[in-house]
C-alpha atoms as a PDB file:
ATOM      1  CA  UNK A   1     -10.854   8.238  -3.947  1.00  0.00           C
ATOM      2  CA  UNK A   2     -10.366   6.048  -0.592  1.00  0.00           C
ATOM      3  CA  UNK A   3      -9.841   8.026   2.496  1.00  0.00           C
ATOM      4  CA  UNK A   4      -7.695   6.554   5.492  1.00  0.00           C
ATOM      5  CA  UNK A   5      -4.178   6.462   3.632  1.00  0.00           C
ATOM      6  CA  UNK A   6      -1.866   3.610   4.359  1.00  0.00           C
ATOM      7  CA  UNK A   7      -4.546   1.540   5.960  1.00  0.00           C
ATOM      8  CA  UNK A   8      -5.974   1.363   2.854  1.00  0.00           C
ATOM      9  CA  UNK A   9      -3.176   1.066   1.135  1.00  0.00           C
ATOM     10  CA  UNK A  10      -2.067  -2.100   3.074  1.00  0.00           C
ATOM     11  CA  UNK A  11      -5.663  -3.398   2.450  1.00  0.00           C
ATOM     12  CA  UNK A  12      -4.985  -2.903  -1.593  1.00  0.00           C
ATOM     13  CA  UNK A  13      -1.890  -4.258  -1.470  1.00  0.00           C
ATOM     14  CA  UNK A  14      -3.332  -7.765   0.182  1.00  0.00           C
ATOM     15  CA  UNK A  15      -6.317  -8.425  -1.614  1.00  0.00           C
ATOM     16  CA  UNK A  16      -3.749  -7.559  -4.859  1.00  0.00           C
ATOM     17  CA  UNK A  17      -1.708 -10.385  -3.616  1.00  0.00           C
ATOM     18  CA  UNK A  18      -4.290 -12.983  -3.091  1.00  0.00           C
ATOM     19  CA  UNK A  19      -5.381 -12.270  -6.772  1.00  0.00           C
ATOM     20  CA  UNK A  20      -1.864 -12.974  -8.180  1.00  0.00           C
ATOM     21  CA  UNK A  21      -2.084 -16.231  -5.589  1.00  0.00           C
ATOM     22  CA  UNK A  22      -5.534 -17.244  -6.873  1.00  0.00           C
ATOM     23  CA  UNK A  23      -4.448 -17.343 -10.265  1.00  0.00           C
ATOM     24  CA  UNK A  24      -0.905 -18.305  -9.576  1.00  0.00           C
ATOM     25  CA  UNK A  25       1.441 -15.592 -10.520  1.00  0.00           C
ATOM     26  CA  UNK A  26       2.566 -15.123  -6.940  1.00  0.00           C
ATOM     27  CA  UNK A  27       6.467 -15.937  -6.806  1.00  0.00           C
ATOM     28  CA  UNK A  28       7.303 -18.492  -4.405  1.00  0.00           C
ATOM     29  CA  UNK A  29       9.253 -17.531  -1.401  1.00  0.00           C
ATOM     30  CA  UNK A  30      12.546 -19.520  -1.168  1.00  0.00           C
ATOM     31  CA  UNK A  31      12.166 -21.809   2.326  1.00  0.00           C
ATOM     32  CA  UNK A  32      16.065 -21.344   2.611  1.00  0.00           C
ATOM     33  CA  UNK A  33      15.937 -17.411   3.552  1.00  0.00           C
ATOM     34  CA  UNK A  34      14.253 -18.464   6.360  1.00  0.00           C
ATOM     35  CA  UNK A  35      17.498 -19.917   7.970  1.00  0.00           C
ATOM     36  CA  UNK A  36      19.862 -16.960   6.748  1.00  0.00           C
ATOM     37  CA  UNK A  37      17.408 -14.684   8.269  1.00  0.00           C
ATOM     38  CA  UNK A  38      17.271 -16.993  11.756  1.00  0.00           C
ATOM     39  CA  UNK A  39      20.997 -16.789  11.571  1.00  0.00           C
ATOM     40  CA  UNK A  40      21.571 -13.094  11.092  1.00  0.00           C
ATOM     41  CA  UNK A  41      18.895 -12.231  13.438  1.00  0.00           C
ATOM     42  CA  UNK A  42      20.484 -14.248  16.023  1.00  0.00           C
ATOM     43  CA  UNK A  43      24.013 -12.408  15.232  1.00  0.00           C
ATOM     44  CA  UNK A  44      22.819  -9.577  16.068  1.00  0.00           C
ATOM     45  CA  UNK A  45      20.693 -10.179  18.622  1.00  0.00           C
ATOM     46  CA  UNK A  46      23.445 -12.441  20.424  1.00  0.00           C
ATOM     47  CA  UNK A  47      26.087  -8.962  19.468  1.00  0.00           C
ATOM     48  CA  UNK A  48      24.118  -5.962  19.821  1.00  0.00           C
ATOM     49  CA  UNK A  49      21.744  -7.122  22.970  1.00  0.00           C
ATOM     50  CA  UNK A  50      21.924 -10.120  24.212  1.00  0.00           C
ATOM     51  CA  UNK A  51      19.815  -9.206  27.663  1.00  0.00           C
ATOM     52  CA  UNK A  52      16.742  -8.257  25.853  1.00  0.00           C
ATOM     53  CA  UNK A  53      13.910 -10.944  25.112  1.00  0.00           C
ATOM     54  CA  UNK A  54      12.881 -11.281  21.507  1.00  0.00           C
ATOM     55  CA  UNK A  55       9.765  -8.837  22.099  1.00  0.00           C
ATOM     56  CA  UNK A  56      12.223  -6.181  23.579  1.00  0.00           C
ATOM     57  CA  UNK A  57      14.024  -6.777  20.483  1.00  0.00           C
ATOM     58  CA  UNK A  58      10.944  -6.452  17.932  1.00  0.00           C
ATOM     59  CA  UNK A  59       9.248  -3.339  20.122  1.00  0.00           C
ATOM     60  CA  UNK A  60      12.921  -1.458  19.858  1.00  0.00           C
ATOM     61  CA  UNK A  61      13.549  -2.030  16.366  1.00  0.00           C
ATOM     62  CA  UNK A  62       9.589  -1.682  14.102  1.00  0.00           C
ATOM     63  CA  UNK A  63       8.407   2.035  13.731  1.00  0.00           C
ATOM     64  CA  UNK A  64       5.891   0.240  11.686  1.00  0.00           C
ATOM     65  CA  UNK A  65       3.796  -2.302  11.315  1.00  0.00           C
ATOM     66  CA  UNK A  66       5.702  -5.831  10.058  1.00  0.00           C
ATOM     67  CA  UNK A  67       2.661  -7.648   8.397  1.00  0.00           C
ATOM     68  CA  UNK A  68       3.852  -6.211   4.829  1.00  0.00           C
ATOM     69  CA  UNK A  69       7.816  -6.231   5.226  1.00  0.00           C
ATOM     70  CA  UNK A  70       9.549  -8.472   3.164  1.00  0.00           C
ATOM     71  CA  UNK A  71      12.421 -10.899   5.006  1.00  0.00           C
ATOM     72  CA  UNK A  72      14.935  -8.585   3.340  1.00  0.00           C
ATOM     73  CA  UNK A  73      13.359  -5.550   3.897  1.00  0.00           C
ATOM     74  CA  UNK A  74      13.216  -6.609   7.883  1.00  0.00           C
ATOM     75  CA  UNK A  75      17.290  -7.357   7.972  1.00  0.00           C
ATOM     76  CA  UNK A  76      17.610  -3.634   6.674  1.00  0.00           C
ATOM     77  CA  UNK A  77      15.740  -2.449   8.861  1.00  0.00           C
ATOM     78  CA  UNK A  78      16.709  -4.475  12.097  1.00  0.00           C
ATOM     79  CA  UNK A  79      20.773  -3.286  10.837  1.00  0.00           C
ATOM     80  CA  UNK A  80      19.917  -0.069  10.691  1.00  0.00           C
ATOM     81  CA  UNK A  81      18.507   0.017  14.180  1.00  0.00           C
ATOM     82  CA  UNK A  82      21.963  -0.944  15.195  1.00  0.00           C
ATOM     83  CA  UNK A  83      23.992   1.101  12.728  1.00  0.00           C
ATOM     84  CA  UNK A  84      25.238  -1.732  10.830  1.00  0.00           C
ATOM     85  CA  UNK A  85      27.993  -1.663   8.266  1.00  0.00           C
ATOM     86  CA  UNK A  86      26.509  -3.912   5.789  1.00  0.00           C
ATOM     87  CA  UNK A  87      29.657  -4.335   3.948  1.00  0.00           C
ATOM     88  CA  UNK A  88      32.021  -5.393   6.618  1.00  0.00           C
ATOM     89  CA  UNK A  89      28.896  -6.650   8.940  1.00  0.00           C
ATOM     90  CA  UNK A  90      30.380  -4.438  11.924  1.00  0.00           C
ATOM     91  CA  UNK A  91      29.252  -2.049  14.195  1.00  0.00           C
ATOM     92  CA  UNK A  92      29.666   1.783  12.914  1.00  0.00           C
ATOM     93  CA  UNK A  93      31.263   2.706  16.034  1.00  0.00           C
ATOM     94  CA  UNK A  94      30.645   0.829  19.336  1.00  0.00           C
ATOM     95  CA  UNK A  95      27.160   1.426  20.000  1.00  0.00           C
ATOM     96  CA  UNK A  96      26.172  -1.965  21.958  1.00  0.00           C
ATOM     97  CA  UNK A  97      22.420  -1.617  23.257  1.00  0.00           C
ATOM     98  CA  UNK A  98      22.440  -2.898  27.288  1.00  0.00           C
END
């Protein structure tokens, strides 16, 4: 059994996804989230805390490292930070981060 827990668990997870690359199963990421993403990020950013610099923004909101974390997976994350109503894309209260 491997010792060293998610470490190794990242490192399995990588070398599983350069197989499926190598022999072409690997899905294709859609070019186009990367604008929606841009966009959203940039609503929020431009809402929630528009004095901090993007790294203030990235240190405040990642408990974890983001090498592994899917576009989509980031959003949730990043909304959550700022208690997000993902439905009506509002603040759950007014929480604004100065």
């Amino acid at each position: 059994m491997l010792s060293g827990g998610c470490d190794n668990l990242h490192l399995l997870i990588g070398l599983y996804q350069s197989f499926l690359h190598l022999r072409g199963g690997s899905p294709v990421r859609d070019p186009k989230r990367i604008r929606k993403f841009c966009n959203q990020l940039a609503d929020i950013w431009e809402g929630q805390c528009p004095d901090w610099r993007f790294g203030q923004l990235i240190m405040n909101v990642l408990t974890e490292d983001p090498f592994y974390i899917e576009d989509d997976e980031m959003m949730e994350i990043i909304k959550k930070h700022f208690h997000l109503d993902d439905k009506r894309g509002e603040v759950d209260g007014s929480s604004k981060h100065q």
